[in-house]
C-alpha atoms as a PDB file:
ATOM      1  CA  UNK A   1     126.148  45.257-130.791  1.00  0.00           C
ATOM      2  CA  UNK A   2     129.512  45.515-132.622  1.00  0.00           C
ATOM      3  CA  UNK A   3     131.994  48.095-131.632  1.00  0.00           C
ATOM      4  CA  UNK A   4     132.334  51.410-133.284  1.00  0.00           C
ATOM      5  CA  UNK A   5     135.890  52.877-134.539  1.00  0.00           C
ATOM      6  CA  UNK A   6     136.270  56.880-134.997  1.00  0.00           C
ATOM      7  CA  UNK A   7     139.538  58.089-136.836  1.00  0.00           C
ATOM      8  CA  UNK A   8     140.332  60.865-139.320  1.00  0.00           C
ATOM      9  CA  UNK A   9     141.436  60.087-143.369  1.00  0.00           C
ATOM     10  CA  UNK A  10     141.899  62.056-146.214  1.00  0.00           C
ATOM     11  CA  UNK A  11     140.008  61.387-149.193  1.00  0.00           C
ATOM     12  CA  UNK A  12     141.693  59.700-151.438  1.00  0.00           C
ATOM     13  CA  UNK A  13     140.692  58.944-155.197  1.00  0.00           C
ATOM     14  CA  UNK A  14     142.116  55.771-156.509  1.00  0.00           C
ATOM     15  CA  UNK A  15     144.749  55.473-159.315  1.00  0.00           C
ATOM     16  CA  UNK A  16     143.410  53.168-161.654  1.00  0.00           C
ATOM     17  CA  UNK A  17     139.945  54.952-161.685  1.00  0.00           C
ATOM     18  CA  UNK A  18     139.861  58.224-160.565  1.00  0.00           C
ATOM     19  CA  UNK A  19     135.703  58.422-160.091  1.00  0.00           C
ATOM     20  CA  UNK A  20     136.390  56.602-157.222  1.00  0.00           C
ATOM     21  CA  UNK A  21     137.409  58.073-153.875  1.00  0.00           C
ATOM     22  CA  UNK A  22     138.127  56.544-150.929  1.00  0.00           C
ATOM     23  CA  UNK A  23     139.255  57.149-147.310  1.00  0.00           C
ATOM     24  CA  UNK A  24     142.069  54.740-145.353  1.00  0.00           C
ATOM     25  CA  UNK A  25     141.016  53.026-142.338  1.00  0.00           C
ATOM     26  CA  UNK A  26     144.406  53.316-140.364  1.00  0.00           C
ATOM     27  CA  UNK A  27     146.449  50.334-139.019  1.00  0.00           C
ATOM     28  CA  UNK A  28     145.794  51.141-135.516  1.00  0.00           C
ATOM     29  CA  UNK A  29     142.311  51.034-136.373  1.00  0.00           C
ATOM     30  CA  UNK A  30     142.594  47.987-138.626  1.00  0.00           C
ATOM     31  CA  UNK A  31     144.334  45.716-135.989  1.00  0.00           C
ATOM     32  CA  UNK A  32     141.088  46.343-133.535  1.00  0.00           C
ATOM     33  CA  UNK A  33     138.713  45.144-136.407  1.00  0.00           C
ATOM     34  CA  UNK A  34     140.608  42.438-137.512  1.00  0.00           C
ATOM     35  CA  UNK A  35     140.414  40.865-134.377  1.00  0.00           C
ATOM     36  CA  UNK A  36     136.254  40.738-134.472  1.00  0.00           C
ATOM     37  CA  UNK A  37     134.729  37.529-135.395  1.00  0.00           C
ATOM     38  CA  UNK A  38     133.214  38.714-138.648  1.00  0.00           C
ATOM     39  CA  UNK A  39     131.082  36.377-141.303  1.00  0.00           C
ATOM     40  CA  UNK A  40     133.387  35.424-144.533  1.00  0.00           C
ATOM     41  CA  UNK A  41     132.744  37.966-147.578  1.00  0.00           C
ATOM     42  CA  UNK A  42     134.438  38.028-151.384  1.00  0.00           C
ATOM     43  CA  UNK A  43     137.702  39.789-150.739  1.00  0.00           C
ATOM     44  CA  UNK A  44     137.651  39.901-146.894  1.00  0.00           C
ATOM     45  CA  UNK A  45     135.285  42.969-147.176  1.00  0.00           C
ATOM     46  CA  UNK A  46     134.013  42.961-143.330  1.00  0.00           C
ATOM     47  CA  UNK A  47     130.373  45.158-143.540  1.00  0.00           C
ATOM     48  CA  UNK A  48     130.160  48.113-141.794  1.00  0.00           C
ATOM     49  CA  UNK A  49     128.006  51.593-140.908  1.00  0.00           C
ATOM     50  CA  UNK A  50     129.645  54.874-141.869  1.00  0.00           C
ATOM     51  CA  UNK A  51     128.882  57.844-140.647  1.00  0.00           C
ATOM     52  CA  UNK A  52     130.647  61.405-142.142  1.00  0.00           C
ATOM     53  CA  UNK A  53     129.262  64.508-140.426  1.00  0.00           C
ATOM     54  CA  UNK A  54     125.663  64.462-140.860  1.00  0.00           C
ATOM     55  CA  UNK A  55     125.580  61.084-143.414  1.00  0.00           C
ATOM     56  CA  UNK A  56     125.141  57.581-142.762  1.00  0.00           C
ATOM     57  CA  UNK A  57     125.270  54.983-144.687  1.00  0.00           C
ATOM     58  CA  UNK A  58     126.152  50.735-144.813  1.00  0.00           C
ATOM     59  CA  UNK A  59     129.030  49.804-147.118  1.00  0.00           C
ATOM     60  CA  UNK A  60     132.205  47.496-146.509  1.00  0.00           C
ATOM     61  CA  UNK A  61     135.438  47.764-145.997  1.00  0.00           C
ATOM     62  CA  UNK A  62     138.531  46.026-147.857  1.00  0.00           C
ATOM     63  CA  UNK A  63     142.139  44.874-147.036  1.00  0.00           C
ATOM     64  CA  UNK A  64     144.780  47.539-148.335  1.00  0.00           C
ATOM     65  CA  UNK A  65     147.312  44.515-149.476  1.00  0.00           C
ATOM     66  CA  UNK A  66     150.095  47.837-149.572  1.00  0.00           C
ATOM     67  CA  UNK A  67     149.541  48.396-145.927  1.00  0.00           C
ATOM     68  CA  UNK A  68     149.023  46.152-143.556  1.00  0.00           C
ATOM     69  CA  UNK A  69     146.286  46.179-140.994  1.00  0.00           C
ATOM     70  CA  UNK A  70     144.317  48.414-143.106  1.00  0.00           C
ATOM     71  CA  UNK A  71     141.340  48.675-145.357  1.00  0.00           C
ATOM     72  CA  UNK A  72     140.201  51.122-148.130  1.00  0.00           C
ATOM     73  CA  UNK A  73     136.567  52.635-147.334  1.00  0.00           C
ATOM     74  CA  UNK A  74     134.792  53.897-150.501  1.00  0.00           C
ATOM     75  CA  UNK A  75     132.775  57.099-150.363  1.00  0.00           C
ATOM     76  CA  UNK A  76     130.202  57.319-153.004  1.00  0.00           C
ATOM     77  CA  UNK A  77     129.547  60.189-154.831  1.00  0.00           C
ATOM     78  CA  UNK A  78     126.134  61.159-153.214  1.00  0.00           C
ATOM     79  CA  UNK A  79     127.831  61.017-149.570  1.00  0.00           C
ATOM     80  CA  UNK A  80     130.971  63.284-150.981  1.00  0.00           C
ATOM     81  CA  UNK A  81     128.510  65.529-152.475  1.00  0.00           C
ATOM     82  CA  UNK A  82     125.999  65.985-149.625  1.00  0.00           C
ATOM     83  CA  UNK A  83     129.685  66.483-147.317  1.00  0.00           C
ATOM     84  CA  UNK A  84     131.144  68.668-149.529  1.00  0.00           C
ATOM     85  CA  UNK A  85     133.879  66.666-149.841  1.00  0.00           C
ATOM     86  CA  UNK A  86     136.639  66.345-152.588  1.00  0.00           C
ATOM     87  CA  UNK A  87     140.261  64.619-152.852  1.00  0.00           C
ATOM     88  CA  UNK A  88     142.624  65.567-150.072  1.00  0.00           C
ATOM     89  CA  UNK A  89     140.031  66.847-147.871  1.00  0.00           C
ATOM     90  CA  UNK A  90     140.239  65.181-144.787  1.00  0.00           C
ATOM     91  CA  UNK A  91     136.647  63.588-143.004  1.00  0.00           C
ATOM     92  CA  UNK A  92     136.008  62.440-139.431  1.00  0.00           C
ATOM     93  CA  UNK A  93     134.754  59.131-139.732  1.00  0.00           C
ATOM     94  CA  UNK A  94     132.720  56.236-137.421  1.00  0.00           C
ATOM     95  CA  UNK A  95     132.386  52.952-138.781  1.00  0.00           C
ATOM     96  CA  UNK A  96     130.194  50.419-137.085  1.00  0.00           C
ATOM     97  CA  UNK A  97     130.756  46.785-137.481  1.00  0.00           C
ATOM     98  CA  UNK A  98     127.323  45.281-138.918  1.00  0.00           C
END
């Protein structure tokens, strides 16, 4: 079993298309994952399991190229909804390497 990773982000929604939101893995965390054999995926996603209070779902994460050691996580609309979520709120968050 891969490891698991718990930090805090605020929801962010992203510039170019604000429909999408998404929380920062930080570069603490991002230097831990990066250093887990992971299979090869378009745009160094790495897969993972996210879990938000009472949601979980599988997604992947991508390289922030304006920060590095981090990724971008997106949240879809269904998980912000059901976590009453909205920009600049701030979620506890576990990913799970898959």
């Amino acid at each position: 079993m891969k490891p698991a990773f718990e930090f805090t982000s605020e929801l962010t929604p992203w510039a170019s298309k604000p429909s999408v939101h998404f929380l920062q893995v930080p570069p603490e965390v991002g230097v831990e994952i990066k250093e887990i054999p992971s299979p090869p995926r378009g745009f160094g996603a790495i897969a993972v399991e996210v879990t938000i209070g009472a949601t979980i779902w599988t997604t992947s994460i991508f390289p922030d190229s304006s920060l590095a050691d981090s990724f971008f996580l997106p949240v879809k609309v269904a998980v912000r909804r059901a976590e009453d979520l909205e920009a600049g709120d701030t979620a506890e968050v576990t990913i799970q390497l898959i």
